[in-house]
Protein backbone atom coordinates (compact mmCIF):
# COMPACT_ATOMS: atom_id res chain seq x y z
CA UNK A 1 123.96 45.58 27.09
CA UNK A 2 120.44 44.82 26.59
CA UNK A 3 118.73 42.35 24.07
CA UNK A 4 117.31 45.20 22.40
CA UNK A 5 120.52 46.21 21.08
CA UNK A 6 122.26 43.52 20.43
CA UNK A 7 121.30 43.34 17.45
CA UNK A 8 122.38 47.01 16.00
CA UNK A 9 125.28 46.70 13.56
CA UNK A 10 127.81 47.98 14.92
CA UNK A 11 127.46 45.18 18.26
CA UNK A 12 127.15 42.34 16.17
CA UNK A 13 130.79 43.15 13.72
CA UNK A 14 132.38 43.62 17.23
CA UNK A 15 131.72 40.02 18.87
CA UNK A 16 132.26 36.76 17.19
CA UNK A 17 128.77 35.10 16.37
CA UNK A 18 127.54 31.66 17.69
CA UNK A 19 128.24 29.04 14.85
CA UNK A 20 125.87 25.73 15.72
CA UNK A 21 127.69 22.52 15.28
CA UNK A 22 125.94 19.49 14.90
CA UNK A 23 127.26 16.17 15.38
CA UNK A 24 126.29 12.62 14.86
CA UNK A 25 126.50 10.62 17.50
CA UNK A 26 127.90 6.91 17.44
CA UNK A 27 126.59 6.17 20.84
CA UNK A 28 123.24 7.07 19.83
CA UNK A 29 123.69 4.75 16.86
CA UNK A 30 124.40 2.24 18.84
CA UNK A 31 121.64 2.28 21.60
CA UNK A 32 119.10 2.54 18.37
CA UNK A 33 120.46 -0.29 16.99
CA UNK A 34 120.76 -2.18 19.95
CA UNK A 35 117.11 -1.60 20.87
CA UNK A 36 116.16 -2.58 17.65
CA UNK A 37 118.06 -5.68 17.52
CA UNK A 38 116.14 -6.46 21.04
CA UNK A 39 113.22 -6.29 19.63
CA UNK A 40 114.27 -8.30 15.97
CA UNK A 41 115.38 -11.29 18.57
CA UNK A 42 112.09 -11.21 20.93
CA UNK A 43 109.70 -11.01 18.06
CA UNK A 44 111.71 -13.77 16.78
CA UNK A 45 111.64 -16.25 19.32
CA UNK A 46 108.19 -15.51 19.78
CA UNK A 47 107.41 -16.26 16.33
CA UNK A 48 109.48 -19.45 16.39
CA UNK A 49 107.59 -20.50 19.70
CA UNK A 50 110.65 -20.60 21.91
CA UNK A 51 108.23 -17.59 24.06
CA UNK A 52 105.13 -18.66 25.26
CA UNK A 53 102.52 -15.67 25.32
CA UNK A 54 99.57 -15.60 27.61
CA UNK A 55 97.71 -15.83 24.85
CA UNK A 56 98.62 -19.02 21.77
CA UNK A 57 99.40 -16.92 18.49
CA UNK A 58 100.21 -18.19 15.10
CA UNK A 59 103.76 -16.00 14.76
CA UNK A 60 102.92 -15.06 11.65
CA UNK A 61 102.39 -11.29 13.27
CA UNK A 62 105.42 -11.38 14.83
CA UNK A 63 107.86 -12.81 12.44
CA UNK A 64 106.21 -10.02 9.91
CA UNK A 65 106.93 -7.44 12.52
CA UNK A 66 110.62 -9.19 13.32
CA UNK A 67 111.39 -8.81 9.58
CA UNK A 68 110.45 -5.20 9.71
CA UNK A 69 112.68 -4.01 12.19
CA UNK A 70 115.24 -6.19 10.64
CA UNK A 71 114.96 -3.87 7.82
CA UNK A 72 114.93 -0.85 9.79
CA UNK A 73 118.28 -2.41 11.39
CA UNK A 74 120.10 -2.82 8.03
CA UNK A 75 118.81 0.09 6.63
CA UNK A 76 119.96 2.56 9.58
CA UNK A 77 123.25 0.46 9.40
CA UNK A 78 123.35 1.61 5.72
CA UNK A 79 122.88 5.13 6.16
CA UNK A 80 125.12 4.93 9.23
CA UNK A 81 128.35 3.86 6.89
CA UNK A 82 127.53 6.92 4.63
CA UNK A 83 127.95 9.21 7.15
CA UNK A 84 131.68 10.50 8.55
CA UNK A 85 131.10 10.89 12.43
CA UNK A 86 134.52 13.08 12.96
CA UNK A 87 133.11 15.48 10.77
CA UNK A 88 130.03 17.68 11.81
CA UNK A 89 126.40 16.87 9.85
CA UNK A 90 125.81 20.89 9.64
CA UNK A 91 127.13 23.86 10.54
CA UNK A 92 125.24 27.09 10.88
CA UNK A 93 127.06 30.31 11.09
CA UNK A 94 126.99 33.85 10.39
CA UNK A 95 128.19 33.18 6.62
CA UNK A 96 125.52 30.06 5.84
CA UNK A 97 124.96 26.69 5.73
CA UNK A 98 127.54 23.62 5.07
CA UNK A 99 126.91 19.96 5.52
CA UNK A 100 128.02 16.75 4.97
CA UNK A 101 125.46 16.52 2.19
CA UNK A 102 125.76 19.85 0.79
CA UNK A 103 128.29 20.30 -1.55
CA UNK A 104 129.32 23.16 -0.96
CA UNK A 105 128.28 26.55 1.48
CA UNK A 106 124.89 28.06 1.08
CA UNK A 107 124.99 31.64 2.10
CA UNK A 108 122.68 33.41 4.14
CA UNK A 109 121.90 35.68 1.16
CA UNK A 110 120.78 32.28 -1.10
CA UNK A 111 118.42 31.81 1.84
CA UNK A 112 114.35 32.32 0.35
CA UNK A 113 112.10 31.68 3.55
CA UNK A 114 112.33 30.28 7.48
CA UNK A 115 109.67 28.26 7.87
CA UNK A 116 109.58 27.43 11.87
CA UNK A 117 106.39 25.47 12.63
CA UNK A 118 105.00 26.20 16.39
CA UNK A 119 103.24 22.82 17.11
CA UNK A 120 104.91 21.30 19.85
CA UNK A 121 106.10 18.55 18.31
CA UNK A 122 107.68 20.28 15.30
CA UNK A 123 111.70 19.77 16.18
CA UNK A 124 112.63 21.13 12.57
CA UNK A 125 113.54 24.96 10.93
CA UNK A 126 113.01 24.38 7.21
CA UNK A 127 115.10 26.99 5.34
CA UNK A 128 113.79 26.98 1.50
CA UNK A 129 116.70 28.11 -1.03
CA UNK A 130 116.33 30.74 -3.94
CA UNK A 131 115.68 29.09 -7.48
CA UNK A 132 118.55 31.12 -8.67
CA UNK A 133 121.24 29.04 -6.58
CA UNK A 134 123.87 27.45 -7.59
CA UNK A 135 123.10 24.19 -9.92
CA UNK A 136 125.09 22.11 -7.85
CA UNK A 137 123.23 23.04 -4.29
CA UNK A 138 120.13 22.57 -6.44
CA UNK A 139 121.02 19.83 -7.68
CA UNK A 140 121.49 17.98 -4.29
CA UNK A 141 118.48 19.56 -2.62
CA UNK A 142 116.16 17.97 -5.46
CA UNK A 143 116.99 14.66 -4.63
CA UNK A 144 114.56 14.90 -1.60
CA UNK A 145 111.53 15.38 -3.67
CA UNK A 146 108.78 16.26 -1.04
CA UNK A 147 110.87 19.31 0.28
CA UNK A 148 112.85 20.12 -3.29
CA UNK A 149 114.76 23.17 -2.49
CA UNK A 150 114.51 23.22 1.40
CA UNK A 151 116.89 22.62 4.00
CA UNK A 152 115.75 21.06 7.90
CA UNK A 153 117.68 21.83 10.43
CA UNK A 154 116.80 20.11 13.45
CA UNK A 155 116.95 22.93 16.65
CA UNK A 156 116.26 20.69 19.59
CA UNK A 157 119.45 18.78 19.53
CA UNK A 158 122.40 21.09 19.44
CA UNK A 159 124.44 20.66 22.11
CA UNK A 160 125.36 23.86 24.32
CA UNK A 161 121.96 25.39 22.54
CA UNK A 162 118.27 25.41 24.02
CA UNK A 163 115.32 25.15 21.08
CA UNK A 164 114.48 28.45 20.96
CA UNK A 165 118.35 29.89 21.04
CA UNK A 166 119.02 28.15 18.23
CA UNK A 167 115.62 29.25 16.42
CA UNK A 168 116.52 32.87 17.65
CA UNK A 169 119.81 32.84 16.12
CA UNK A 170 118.56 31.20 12.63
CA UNK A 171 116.17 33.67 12.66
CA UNK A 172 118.92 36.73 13.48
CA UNK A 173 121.29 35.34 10.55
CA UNK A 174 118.57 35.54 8.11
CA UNK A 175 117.27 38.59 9.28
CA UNK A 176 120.59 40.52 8.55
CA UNK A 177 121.20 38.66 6.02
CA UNK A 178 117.61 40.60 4.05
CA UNK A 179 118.92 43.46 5.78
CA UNK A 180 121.94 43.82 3.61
């Protein structure tokens, strides 16, 4: 069958529908932290003066910078402990969107907008939920204030899944989603 009309009703309540997993990943964890913690201990000696640079500095620069990505170690760490890695982040199927940090479904039909930025560098859909959801979804989503009721969903990094599959598919749930 063609693309065209794969996406007629009758096709689409005949085959099962791609549901996007998404995963943390502990070895990623690990190589961030690891390459932070490289840099923590070689700003470090540099401020303390156990590294000579070409050029004499004061360390001040350095031990500022050292602290910073100490930070950036202990917070990621942080985060990391909040999150269950044999559970997935998100999933994405033809019913909605559950995650870790949703409490609970958010069907298709809850959906508002799909916001899909084309710059290059965007690697986020933002999905922005109806006012009228549920308190409790609301309720979670308002803790991010910048982006109150919206939901990112990153589409570069599902495994099995090129960018613009998994954009195609967001797009196709929410499409027949409006539709009925």
């Amino acid at each position: 069958m063609s693309e065209a009309t794969s996406s007629t009703p009758e096709r689409d309540q005949g085959t099962t529908q791609p549901v996007l997993v998404l995963r943390g990943s502990v070895r990623i964890l690990f190589m961030f932290i690891g390459v932070m913690a490289l840099f923590f201990v070689y700003l470090s000696l540099i401020a303390l003066g156990q590294i000579e640079m070409s050029r004499p500095t004061s360390g001040v620069g350095e031990g500022l910078f050292a602290i910073l990505f100490l930070a950036v170690i202990v917070y990621v760490a942080v985060k990391a402990r909040q999150v269950d890695f044999t559970k997935p982040l998100m999933m994405i199927g033809p019913d909605g969107i559950t995650g870790q940090k949703l409490p609970k479904l958010i069907p298709w039909s809850m959906i508002e907008r799909v916001d899909i930025p084309q710059t290059g560098r965007a690697g986020l859909i933002y999905l922005t939920v109806r006012k009228d959801a549920g308190p409790e979804i609301l309720e979670q989503l308002r803790k991010r204030q910048p982006l109150e009721r919206t939901v990112a969903i990153p589409h570069r990094w599902v495994p099995g899944f090129s960018s613009s599959e998994v954009k195609d598919i967001v797009n196709r749930y929410f499409e027949s989603s409006q539709r009925g």
